[in-house]
Protein backbone atom coordinates (compact mmCIF):
# COMPACT_ATOMS: atom_id res chain seq x y z
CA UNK A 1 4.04 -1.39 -13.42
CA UNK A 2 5.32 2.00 -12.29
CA UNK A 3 8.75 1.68 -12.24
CA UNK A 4 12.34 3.26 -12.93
CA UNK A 5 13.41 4.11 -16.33
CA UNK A 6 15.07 7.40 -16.33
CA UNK A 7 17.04 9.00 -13.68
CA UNK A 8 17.63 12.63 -13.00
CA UNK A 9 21.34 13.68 -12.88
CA UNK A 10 22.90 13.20 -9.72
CA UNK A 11 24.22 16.07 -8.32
CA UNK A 12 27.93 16.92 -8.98
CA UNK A 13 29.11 18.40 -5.13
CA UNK A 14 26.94 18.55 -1.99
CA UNK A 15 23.90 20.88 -1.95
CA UNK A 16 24.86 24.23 -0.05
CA UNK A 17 22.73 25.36 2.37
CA UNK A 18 22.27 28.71 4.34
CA UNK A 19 21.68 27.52 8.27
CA UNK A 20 24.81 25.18 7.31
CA UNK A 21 22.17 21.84 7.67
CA UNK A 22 19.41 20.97 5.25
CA UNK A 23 15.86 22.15 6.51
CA UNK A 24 14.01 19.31 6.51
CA UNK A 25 9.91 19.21 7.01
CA UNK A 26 8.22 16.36 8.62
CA UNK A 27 4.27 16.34 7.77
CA UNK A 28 3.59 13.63 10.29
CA UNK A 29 4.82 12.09 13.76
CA UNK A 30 7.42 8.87 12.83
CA UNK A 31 8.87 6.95 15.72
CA UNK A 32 10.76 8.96 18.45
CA UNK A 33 14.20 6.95 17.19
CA UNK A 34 13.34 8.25 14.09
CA UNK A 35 12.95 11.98 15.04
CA UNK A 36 15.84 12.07 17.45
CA UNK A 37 17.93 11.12 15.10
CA UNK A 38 16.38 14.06 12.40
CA UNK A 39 16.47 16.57 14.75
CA UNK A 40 20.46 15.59 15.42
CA UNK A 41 21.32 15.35 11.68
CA UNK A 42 18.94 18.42 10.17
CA UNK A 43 17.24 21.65 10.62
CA UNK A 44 14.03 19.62 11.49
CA UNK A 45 10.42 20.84 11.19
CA UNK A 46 8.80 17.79 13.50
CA UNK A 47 4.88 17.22 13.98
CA UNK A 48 4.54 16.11 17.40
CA UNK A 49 0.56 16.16 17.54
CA UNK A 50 0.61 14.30 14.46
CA UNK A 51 -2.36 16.82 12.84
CA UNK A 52 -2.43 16.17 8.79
CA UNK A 53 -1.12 19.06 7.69
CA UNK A 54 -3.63 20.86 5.35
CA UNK A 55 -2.75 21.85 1.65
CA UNK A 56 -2.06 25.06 2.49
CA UNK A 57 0.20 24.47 5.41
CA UNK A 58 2.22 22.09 2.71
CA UNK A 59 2.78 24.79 -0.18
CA UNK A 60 4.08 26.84 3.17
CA UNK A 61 6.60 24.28 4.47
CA UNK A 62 7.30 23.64 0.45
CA UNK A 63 7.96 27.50 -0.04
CA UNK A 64 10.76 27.50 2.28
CA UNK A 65 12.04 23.96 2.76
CA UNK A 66 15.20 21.92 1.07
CA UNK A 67 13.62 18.67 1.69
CA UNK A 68 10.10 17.59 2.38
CA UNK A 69 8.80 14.09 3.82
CA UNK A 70 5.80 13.43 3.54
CA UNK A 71 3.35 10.25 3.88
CA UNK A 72 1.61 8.66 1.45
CA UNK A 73 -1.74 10.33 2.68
CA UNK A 74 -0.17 13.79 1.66
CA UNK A 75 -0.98 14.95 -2.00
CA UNK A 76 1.72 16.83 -3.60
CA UNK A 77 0.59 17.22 -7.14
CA UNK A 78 1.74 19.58 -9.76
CA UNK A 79 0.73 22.91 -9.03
CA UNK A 80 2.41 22.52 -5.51
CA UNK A 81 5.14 21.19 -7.02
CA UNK A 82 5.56 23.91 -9.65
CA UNK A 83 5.10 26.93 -6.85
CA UNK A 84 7.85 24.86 -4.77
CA UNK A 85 10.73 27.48 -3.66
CA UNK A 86 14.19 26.91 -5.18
CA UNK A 87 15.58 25.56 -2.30
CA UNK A 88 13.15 22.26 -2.38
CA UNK A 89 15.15 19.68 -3.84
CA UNK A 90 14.42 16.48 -2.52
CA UNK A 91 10.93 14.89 -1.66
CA UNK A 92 11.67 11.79 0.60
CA UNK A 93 8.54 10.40 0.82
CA UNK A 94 8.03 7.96 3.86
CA UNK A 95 5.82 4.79 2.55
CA UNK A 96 6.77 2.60 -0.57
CA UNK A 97 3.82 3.80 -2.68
CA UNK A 98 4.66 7.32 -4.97
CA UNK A 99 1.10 7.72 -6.57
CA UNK A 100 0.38 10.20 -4.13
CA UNK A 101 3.06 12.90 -5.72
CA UNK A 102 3.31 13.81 -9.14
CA UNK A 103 6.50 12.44 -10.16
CA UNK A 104 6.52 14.19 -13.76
CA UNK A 105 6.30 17.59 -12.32
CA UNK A 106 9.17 16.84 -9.65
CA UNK A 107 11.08 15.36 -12.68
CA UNK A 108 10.56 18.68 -14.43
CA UNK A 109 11.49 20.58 -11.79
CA UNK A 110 14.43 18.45 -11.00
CA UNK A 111 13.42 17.52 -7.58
CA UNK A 112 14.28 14.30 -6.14
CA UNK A 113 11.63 11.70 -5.39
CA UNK A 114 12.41 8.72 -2.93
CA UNK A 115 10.31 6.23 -0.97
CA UNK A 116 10.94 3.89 1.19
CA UNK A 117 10.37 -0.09 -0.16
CA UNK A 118 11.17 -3.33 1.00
CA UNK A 119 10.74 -2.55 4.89
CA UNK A 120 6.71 -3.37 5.10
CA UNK A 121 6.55 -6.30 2.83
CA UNK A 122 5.95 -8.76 5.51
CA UNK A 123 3.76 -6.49 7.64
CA UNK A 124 1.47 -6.32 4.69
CA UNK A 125 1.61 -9.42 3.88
CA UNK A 126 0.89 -11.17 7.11
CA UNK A 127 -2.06 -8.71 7.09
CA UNK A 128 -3.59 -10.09 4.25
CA UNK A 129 -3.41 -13.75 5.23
CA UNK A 130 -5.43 -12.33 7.94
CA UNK A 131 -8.26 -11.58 5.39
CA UNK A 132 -7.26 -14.78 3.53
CA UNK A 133 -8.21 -16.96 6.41
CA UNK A 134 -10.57 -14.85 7.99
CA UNK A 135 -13.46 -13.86 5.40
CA UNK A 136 -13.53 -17.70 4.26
CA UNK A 137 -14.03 -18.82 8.06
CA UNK A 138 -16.31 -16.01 8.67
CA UNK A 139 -13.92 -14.72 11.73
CA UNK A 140 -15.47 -10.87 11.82
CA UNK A 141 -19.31 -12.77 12.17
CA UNK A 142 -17.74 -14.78 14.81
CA UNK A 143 -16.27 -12.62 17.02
CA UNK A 144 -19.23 -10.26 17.31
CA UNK A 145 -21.92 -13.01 17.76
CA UNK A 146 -19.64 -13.75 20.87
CA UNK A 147 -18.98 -9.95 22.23
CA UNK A 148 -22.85 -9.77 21.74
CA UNK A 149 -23.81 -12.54 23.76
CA UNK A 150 -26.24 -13.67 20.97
CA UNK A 151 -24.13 -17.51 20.90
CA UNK A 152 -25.93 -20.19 22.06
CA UNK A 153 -23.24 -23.07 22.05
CA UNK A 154 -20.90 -25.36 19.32
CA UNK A 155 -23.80 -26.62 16.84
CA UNK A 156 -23.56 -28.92 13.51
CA UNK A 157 -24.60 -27.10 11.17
CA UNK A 158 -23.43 -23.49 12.92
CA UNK A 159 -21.28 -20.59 11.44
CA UNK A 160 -19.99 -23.02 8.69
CA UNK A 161 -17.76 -21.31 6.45
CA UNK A 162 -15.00 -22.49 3.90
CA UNK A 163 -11.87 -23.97 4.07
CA UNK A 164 -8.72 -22.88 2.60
CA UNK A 165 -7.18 -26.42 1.29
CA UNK A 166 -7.37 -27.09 -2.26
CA UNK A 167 -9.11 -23.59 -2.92
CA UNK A 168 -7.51 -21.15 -5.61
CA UNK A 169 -5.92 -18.29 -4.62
CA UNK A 170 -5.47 -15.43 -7.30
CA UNK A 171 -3.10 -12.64 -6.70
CA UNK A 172 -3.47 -9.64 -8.93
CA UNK A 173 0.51 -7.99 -8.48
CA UNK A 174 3.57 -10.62 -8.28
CA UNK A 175 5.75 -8.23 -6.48
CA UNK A 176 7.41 -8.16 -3.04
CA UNK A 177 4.06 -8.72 -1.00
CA UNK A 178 2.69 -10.59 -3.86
CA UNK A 179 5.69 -12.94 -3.16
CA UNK A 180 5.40 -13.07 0.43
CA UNK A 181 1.63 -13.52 0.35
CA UNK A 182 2.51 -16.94 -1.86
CA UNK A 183 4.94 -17.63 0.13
CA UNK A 184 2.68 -17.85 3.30
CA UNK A 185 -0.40 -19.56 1.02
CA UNK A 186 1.27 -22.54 0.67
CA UNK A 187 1.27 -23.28 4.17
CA UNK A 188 -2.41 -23.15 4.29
CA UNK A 189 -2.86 -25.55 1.11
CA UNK A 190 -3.69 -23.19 -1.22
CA UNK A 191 -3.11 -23.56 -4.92
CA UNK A 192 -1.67 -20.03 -5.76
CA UNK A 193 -2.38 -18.39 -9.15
CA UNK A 194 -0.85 -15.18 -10.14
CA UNK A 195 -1.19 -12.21 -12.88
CA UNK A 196 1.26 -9.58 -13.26
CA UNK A 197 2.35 -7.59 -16.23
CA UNK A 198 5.66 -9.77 -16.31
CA UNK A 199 5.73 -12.57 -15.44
CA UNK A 200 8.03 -14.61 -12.99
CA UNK A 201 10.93 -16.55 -13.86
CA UNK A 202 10.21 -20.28 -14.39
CA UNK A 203 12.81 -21.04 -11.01
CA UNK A 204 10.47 -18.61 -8.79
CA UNK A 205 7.48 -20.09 -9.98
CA UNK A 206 8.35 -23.56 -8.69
CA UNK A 207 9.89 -22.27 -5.86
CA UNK A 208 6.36 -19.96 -4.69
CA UNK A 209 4.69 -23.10 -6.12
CA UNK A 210 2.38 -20.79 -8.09
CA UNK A 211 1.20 -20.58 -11.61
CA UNK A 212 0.63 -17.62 -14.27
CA UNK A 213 -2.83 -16.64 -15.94
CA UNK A 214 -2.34 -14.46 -18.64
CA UNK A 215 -5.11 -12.15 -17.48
CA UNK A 216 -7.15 -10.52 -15.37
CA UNK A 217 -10.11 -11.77 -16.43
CA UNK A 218 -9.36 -15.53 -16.69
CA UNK A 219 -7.91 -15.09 -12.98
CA UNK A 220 -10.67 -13.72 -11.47
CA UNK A 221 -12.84 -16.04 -12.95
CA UNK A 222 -10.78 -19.21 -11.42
CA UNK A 223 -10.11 -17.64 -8.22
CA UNK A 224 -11.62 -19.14 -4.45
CA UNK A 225 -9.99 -15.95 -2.73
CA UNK A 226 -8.57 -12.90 -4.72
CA UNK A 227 -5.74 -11.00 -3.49
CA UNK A 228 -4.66 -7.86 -5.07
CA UNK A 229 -1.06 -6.43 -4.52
CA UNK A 230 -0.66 -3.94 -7.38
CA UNK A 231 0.03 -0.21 -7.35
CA UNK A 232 -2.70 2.38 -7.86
CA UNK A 233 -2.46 3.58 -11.86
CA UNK A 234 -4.61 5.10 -14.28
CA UNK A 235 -4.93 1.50 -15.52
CA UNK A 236 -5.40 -0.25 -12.68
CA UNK A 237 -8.29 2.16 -10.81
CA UNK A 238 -11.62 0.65 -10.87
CA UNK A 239 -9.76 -2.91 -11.74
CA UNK A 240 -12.29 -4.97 -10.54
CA UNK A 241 -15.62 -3.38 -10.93
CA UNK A 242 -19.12 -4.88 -11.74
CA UNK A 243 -18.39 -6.74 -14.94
CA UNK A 244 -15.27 -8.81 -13.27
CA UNK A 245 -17.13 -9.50 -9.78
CA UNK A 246 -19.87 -10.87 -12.28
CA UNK A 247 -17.24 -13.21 -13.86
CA UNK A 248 -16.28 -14.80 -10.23
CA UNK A 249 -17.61 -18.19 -9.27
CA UNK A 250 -20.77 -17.22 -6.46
CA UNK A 251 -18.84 -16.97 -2.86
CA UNK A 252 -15.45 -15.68 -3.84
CA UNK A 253 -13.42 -13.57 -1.17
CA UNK A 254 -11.66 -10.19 -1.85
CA UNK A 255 -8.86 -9.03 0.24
CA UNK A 256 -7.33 -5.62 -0.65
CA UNK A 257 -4.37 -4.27 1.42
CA UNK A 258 -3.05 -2.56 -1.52
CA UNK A 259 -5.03 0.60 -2.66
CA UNK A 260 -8.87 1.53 -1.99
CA UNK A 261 -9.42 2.59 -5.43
CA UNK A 262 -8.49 -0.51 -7.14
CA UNK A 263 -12.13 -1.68 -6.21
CA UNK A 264 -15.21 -0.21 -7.92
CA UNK A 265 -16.74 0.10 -4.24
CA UNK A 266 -20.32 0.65 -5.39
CA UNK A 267 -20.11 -3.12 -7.50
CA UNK A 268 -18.29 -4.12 -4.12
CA UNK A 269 -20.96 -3.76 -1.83
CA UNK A 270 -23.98 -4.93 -4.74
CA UNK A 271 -22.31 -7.89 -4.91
CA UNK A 272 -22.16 -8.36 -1.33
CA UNK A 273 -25.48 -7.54 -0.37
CA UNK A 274 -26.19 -9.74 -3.25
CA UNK A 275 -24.60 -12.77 -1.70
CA UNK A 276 -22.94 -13.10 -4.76
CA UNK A 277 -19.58 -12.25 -2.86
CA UNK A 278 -19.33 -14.26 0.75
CA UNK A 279 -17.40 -11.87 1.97
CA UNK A 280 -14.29 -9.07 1.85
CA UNK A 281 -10.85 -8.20 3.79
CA UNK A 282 -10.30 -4.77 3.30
CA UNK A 283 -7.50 -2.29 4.79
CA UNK A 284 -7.93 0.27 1.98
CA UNK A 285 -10.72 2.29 1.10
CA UNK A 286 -11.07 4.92 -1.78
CA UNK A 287 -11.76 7.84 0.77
CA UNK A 288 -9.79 7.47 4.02
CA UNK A 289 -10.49 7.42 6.82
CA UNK A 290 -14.21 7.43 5.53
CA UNK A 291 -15.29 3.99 5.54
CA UNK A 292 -18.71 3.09 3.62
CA UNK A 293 -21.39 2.67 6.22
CA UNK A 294 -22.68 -0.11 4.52
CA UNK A 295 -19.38 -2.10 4.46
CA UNK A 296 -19.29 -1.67 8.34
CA UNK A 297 -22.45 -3.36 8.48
CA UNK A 298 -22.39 -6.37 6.14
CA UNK A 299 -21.30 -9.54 8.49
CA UNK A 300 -18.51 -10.98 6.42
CA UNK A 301 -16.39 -7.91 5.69
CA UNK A 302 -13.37 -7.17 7.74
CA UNK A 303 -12.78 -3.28 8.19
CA UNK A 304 -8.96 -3.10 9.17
CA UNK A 305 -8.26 0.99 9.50
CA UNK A 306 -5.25 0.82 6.78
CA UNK A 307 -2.47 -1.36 8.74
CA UNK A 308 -1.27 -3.20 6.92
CA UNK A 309 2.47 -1.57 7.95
CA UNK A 310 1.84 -0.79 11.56
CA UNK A 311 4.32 -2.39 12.94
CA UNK A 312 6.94 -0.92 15.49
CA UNK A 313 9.75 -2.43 13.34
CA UNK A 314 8.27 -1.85 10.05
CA UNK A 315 8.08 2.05 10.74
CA UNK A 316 11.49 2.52 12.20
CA UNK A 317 12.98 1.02 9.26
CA UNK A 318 10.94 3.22 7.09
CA UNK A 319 12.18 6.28 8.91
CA UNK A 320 15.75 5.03 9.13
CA UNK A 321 15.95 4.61 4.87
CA UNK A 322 14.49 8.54 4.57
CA UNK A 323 17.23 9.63 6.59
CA UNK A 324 19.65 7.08 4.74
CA UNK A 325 17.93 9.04 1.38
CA UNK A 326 18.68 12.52 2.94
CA UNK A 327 22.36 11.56 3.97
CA UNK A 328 22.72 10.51 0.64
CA UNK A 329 21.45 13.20 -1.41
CA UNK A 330 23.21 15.94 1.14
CA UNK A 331 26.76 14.39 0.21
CA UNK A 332 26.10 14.59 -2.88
CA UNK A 333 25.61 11.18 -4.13
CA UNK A 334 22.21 9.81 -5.94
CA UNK A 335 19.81 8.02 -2.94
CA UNK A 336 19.43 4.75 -2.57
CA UNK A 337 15.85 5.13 -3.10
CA UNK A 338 15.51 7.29 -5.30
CA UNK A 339 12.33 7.01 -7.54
CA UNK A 340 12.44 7.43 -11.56
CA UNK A 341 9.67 7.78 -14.32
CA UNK A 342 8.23 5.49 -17.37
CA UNK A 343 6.93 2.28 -17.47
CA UNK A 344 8.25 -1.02 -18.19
């Protein structure tokens, strides 16, 4: 996984700076505690209608700016990053994931990269035991055959769909949510199985009550109900495409809260419309907020518009550790958060 290896010096004596606070650039509207407490601390650019700001308007606020937070729907890449005035020094990005900047060109640069983790792993998770219940018992198909008025009363044989107890779930990423999405399975009866590059200590194992296939492949293939909680990479984009949906067992769920692209979306909805698939939880999509037409429409797939963290709590605590990363960094001392480069 993308993780820390190598950090950038921490800075010797607080950053100077001219209007006596750091100017600090907001590209989105966070929680009113949140920006109260910005606009006390820092020369704060705010967003109050909450517009995305457009590429251009980011290589302005860049130009001029000594720290920039932006959300993980804003795409800082290298050229930006490069063109970046001499005062930027610190990116505090508000959101856990970092695939949306490009962390080698900060790191070349010497520009600080921090996130935010830990504060929306049970908001996501909870959100995918919605999908973990819900595609299996057919929930979406439910609900609208009542709003339409098309149900004609409690029958046999009517909406049947799975249940959860004794079925395999596989979870693609053993991290945080990963964790927490095990931790919730096991009230439900499910037998949880798990890949991740490293795998868990022996202890954790017993304690999640989950077990380890050594790949992707093999887990897919075993799975009732896949889960995936891994970060967006060049190697993990396009993770499950058509030739591991062909290696699941006919009426398999998907549930992605993680990142659109780690679904081949085309093989997605083939497999769907195939029947092949009985169904999908999605709160990602590859092009947001642009949402396939045809996944709208198939009966079994639940179209969540990416919130997974929206939760009051969940986003003040997000905004109150990029402040904690700005206080930081301004006295000098290396964030909390801060993000480093390599792989382990």
């Amino acid at each position: 996984m993308l993780l820390a290896l190598i950090a950038m010096a921490e800075p010797q004596s607080p950053p100077q700076f001219p209007e006596g606070k750091p100017k600090v650039v907001v590209t989105r509207h966070l929680a009113r505690s949140v920006e109260a407490r910005m606009a006390e601390l820092y020369d704060a650019v705010l967003n109050e209608d909450d517009v995305p700001m457009m590429r251009e308007e980011l290589v302005e606020a860049m130009a001029t700016c000594d720290v920039l937070v932006p959300t993980v729907t804003d795409r800082i890449d290298a050229e930006m990053i490069k063109g970046a005035g001499e005062r930027l020094r610190l990116i505090a990005s508000f959101g856990a994931g970092t695939e949306h900047i490009d962390l080698a060109a900060a790191k070349e640069r010497k520009i600080i990269v921090t996130n935010t983790p830990g504060v929306f792993t049970d908001d996501t998770a909870d959100i995918a035991m919605c999908g973990i219940i819900g595609v299996p018992r057919r929930i979406r198909e439910g609900v609208e055959l009542v709003r339409r008025g098309a149900w004609t009363g409690w029958a046999p044989s009517g909406m049947l769909g799975r249940k959860l107890g004794g079925k395999v779930l596989g979870i693609i990423g053993m991290g945080r949510i990963g964790q927490a999405v095990a931790h919730r399975a096991r009230a439900f009866g499910l037998e949880v199985a798990y890949y991740n590059r490293k795998r868990l200590p022996e202890a954790l194992e017993r304690m999640l009550g989950s077990r380890h296939i050594d790949s992707v492949d093999d887990l897919v293939a075993e799975a009732d109900i896949l889960t995936l909680h891994c970060p967006l990479t060049e190697e993990t984009r396009g993770m499950i495409d058509e030739r591991r949906i062909a290696l699941m067992k006919p009426g398999t769920s998907i549930i992605n809260t993680a990142r659109g692209e780690l679904i081949d979306q085309e093989a997605l909805i083939d497999a769907l419309n195939s029947g092949h698939l009985a169904g999908a939880g999605l709160d990602v999509y590859p092009e947001e907020p642009n949402v396939d037409r045809r996944l709208i429409a198939h009966p079994n797939v639940m179209t969540l518009p990416h919130i997974g963290s929206a939760t009051v709590e969940g986003r003040e605590a997000s905004g109150e550790k990029v402040i904690a990363n700005i206080q930081f960094w301004k006295d000098g001392h290396r964030p909390p958060d801060q993000v480093l480069t390599g792989l382990v």
